[in-house]
N, C-alpha and C. Protein backbone atom coordinates (compact mmCIF):
# COMPACT_ATOMS: atom_id res chain seq x y z
N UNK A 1 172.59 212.79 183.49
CA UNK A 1 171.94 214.06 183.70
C UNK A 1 170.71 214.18 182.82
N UNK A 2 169.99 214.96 183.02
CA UNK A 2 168.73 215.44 182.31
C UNK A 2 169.11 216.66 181.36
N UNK A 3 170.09 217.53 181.58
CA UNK A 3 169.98 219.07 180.61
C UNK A 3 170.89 218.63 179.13
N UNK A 4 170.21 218.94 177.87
CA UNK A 4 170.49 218.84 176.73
C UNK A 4 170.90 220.20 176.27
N UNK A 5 172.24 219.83 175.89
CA UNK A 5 172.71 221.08 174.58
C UNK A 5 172.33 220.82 173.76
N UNK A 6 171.94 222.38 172.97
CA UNK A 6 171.41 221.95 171.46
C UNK A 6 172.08 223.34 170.85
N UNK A 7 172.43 223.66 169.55
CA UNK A 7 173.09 224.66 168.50
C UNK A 7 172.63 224.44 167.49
N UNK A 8 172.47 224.95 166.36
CA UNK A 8 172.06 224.87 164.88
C UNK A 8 172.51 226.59 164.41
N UNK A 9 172.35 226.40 163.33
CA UNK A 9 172.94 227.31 162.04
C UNK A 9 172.10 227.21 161.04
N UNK A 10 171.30 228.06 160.66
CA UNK A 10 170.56 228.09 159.43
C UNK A 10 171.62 229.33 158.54
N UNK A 11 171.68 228.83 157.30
CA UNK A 11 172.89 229.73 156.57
C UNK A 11 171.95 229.95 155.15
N UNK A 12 172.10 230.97 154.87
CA UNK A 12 171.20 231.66 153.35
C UNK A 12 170.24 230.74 152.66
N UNK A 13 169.34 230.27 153.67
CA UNK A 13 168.14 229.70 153.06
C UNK A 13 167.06 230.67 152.21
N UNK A 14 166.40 230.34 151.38
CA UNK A 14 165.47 230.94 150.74
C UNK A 14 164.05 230.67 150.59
N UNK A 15 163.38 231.52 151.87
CA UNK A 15 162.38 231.56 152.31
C UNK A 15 160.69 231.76 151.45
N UNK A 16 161.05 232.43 150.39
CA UNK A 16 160.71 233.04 149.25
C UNK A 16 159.25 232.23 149.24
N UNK A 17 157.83 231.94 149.71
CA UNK A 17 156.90 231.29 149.28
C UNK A 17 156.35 230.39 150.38
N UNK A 18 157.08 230.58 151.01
CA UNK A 18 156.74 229.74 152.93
C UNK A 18 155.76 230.29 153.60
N UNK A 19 155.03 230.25 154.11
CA UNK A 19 154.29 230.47 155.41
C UNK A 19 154.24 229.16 156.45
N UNK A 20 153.38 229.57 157.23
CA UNK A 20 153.42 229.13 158.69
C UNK A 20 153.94 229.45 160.16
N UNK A 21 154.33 229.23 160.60
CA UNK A 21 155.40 229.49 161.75
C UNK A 21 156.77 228.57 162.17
N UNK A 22 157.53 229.58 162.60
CA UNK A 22 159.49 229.15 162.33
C UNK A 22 158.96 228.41 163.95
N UNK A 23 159.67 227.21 163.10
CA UNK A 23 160.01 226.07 163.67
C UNK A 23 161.10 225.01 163.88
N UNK A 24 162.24 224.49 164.40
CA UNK A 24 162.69 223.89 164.63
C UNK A 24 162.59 222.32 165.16
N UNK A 25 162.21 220.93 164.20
CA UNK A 25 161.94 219.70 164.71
C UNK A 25 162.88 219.25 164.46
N UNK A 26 163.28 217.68 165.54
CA UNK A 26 164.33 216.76 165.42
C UNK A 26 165.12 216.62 166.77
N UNK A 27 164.81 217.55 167.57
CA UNK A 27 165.57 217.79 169.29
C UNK A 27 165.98 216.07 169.27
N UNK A 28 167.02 216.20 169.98
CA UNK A 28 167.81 214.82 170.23
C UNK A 28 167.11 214.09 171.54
N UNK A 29 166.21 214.64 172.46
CA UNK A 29 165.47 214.16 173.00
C UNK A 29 163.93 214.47 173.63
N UNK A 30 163.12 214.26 173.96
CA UNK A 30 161.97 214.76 174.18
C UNK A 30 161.55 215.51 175.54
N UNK A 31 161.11 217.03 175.39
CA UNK A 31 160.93 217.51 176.43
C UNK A 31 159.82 216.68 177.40
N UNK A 32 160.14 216.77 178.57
CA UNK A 32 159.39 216.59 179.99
C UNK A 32 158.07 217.12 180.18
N UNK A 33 158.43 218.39 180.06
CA UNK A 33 157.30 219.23 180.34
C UNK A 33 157.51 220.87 179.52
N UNK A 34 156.48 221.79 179.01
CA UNK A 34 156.68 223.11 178.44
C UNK A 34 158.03 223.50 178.84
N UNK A 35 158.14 224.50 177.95
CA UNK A 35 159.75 225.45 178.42
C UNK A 35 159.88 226.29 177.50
N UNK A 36 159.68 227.73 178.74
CA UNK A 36 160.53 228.95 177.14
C UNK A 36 161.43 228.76 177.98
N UNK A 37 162.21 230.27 177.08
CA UNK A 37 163.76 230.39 177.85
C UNK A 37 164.15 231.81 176.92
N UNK A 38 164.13 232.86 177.37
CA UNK A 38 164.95 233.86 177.04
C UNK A 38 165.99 234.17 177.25
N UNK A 39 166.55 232.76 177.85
CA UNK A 39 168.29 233.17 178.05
C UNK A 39 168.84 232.31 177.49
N UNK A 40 168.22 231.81 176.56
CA UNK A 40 169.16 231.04 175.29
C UNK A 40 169.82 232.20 174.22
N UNK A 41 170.83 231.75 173.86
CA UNK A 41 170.99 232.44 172.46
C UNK A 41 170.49 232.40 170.96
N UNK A 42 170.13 233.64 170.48
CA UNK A 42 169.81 233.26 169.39
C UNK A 42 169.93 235.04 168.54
N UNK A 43 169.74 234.80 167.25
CA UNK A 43 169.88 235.49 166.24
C UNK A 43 169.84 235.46 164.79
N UNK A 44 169.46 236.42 164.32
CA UNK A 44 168.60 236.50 162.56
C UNK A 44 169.02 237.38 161.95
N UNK A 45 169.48 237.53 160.39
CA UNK A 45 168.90 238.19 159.54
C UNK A 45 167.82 237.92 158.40
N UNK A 46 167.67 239.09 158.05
CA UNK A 46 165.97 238.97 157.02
C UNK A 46 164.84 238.25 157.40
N UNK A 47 165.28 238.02 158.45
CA UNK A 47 163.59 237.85 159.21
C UNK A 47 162.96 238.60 160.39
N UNK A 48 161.79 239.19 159.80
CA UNK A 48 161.40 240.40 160.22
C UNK A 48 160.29 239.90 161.34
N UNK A 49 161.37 240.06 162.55
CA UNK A 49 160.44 239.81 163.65
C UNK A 49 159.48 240.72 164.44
N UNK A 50 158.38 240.06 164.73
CA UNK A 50 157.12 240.73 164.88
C UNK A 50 157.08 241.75 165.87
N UNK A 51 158.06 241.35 166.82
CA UNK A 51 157.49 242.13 168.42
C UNK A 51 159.34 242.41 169.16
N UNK A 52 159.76 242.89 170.43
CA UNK A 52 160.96 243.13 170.62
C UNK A 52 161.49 242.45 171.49
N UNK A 53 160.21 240.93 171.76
CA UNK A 53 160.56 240.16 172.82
C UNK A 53 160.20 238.77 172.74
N UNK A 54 161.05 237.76 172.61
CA UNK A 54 161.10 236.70 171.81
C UNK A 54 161.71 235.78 172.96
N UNK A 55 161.48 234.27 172.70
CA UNK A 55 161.13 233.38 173.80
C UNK A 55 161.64 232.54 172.57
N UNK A 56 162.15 231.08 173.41
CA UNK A 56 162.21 229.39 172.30
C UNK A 56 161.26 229.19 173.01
N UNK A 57 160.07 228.27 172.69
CA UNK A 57 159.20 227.41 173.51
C UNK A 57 159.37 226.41 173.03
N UNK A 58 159.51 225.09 174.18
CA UNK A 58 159.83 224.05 173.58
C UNK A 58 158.66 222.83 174.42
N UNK A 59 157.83 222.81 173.58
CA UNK A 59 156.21 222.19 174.38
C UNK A 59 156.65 220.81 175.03
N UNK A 60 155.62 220.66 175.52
CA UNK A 60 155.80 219.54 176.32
C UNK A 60 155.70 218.32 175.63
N UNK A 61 156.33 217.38 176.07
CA UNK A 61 156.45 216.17 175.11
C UNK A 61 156.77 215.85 173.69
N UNK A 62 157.51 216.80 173.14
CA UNK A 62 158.04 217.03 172.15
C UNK A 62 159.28 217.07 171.49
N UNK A 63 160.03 217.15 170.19
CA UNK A 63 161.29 217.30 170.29
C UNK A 63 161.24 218.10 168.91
N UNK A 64 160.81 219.52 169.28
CA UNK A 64 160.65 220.44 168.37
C UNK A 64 160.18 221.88 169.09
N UNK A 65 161.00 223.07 168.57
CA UNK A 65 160.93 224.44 169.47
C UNK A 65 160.30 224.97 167.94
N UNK A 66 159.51 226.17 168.74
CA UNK A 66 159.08 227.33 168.16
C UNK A 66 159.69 228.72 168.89
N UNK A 67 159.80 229.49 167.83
CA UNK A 67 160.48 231.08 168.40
C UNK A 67 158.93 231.62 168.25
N UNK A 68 158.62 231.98 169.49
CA UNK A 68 157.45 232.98 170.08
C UNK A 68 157.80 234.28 170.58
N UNK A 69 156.80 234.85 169.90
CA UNK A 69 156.87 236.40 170.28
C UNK A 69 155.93 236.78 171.10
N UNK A 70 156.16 238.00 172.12
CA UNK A 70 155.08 238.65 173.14
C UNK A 70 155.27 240.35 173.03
N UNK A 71 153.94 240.52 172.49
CA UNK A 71 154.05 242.00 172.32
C UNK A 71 153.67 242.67 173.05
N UNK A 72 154.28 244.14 173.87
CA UNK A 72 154.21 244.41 175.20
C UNK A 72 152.47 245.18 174.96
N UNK A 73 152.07 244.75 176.00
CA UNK A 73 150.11 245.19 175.65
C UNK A 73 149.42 243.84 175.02
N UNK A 74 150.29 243.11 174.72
CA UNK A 74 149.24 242.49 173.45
C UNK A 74 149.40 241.23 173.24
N UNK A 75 149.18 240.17 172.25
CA UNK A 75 149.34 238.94 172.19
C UNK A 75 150.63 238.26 172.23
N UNK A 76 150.51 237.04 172.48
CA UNK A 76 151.76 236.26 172.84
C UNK A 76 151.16 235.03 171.78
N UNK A 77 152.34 234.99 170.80
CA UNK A 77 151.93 233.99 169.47
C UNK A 77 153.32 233.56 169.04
N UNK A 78 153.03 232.41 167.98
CA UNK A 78 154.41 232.00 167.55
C UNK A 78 154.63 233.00 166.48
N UNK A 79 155.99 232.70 166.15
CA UNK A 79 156.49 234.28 165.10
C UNK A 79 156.00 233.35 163.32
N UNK A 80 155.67 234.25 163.01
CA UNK A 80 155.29 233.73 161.46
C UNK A 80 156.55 233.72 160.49
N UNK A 81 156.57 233.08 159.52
CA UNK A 81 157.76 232.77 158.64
C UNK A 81 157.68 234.33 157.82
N UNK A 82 158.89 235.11 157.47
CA UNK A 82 159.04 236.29 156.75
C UNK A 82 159.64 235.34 155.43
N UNK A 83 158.75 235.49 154.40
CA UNK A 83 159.00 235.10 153.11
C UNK A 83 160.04 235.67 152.64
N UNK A 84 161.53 235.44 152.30
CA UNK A 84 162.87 235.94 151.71
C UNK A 84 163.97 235.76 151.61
N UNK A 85 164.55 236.09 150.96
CA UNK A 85 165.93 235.53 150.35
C UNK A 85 166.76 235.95 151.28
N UNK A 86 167.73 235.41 151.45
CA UNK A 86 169.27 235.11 152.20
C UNK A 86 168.99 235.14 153.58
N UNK A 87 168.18 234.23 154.55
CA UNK A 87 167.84 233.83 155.81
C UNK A 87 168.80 233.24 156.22
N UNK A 88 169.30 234.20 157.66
CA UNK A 88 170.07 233.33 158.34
C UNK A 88 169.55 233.30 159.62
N UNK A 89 169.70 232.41 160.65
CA UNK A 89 169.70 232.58 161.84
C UNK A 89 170.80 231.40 162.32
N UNK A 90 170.97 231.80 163.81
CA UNK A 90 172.15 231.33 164.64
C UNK A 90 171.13 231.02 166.23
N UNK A 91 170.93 229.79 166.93
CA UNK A 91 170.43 229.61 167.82
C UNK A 91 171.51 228.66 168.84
N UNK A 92 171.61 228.81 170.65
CA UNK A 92 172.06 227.74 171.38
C UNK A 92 171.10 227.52 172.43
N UNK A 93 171.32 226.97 172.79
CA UNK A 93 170.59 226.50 174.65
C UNK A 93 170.59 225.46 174.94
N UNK A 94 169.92 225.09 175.89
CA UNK A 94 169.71 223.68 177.18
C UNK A 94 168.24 224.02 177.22
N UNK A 95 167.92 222.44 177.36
CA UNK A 95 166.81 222.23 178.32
C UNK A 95 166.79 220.99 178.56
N UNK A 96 165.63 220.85 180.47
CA UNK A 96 165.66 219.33 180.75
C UNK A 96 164.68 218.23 180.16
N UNK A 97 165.36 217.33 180.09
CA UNK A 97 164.25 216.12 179.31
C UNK A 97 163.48 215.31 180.87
């Protein structure tokens, strides 16, 4: 088959001095072609997300997702790292290679 499970657990990391944008590299295989997906699972604390509508994008030819945000009226960007102590998040989904 082509569709990949993927899960991870980020548990009380300390964000404290980071910038850039939250990223996830290492996917067990390389996407095909672009892909969001808002019907993956996912979830955070202490990271203060930008907008109330959030996407994985997982680019093309790659084996690394970004959590993107789209703000209703307004830009569609990747979410920036919230500098702070006790970060958790919880992510699942599929996609095809």
């Amino acid at each position: 088959g082509n569709v990949v499970y993927w899960a991870f657990k980020i548990s009380d990391v300390n964000t404290t001095g980071a910038s850039g944008y939250w990223k996830v590299e290492g996917l067990p295989f390389t996407t095909s072609s672009s892909q969001y997906f808002k019907s993956g699972a996912f979830g955070c604390l202490n990271q203060g997300l930008s907008s109330d509508h959030h996407w994985l994008e997982l680019p093309s030819s790659n084996t690394m997702m970004y959590l993107f945000n789209v703000a209703d009226e307004g830009s569609w960007q990747y979410e920036a790292i919230t500098p702070t102590a006790g970060y958790y998040f919880v992510a699942s989904g599929t996609y095809r290679v």
